[in-house]
Protein backbone atom coordinates (compact mmCIF):
# COMPACT_ATOMS: atom_id res chain seq x y z
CA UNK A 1 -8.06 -81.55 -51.79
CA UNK A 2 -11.15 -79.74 -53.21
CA UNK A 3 -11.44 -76.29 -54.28
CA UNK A 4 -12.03 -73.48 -51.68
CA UNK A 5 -15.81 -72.77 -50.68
CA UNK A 6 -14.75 -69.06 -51.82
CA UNK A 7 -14.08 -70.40 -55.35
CA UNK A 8 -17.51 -71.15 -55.67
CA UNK A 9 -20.48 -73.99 -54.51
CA UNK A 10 -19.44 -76.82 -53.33
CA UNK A 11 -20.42 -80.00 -55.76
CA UNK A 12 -21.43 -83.44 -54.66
CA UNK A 13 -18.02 -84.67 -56.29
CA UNK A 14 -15.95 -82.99 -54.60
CA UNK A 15 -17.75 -83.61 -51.12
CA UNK A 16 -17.36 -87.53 -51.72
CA UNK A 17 -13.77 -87.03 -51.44
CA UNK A 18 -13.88 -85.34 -48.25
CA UNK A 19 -13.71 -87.72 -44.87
CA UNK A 20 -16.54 -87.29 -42.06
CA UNK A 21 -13.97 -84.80 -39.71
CA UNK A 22 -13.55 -82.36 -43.24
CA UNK A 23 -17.24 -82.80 -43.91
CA UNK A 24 -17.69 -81.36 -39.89
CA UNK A 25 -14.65 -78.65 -40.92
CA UNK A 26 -16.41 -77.57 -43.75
CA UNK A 27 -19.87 -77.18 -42.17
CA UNK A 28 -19.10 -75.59 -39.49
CA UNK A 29 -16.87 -72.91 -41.60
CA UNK A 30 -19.93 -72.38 -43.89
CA UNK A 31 -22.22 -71.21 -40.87
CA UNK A 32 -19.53 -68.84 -39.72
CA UNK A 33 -19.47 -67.29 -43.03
CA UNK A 34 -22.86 -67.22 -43.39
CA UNK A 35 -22.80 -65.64 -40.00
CA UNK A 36 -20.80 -62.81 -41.09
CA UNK A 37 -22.23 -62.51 -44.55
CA UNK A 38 -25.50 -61.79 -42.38
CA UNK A 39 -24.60 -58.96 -40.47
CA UNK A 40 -22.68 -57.94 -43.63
CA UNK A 41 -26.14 -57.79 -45.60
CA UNK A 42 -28.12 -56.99 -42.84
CA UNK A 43 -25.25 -53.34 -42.52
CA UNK A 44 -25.71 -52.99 -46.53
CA UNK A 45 -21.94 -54.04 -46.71
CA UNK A 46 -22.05 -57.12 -49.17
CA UNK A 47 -22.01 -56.26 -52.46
CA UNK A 48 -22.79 -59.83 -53.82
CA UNK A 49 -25.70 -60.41 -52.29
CA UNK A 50 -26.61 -64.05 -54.11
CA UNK A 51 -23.21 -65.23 -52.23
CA UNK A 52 -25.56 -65.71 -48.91
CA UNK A 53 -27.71 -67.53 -51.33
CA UNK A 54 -24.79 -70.07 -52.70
CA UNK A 55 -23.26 -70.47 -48.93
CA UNK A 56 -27.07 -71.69 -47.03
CA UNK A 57 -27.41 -74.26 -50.38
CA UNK A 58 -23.57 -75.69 -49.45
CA UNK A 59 -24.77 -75.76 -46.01
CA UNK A 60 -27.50 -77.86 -47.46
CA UNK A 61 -25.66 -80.42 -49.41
CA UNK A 62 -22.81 -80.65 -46.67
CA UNK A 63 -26.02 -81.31 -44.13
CA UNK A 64 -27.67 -84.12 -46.86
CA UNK A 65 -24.32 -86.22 -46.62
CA UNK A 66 -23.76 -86.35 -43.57
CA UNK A 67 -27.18 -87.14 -42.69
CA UNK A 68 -26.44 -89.93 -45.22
CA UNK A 69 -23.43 -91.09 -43.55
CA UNK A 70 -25.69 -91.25 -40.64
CA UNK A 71 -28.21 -93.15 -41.88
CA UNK A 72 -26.03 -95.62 -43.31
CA UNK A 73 -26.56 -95.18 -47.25
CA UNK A 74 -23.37 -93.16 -47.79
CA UNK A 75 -19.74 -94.31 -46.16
CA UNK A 76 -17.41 -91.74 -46.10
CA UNK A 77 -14.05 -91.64 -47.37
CA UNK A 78 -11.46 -93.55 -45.24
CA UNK A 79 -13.95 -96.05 -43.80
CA UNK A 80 -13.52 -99.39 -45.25
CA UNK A 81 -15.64 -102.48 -45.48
């Protein structure tokens, strides 16, 4: 299984390997932490700010394949044929 989203970004490698349901996990758990990194920075609480920076461009690239999947250029894993 890929490296934690704490470890650092998130690459396109690593999401291949994911199915559609992680792909879902992992977006949704990257706009909760986002969420809280917000009211963090928002409270001057987060000391590394360019985190809220590396968490809305996973958001991104988690968003760009599954908008792929839905379009039909990109199958994700576990679907055959």
């Amino acid at each position: 299984m890929p490296k934690s989203t704490k470890a650092g970004p998130l690459k396109m490698t690593e999401l291949k390997e994911l199915t559609l349901i992680d792909l879902q996990n992992r977006l949704k758990e990257s706009q909760d932490d986002l969420e809280t990194l917000s009211f963090q920075l928002d409270s001057g609480q987060l000391p590394n700010t360019a985190r809220v920076r590396m968490i809305r461009r996973d958001i991104a690239r988690l968003k760009t394949v599954l908008h792929e999947i839905d379009l039909g250029l990109r199958k994700p894993k576990g679907i055959s044929a």
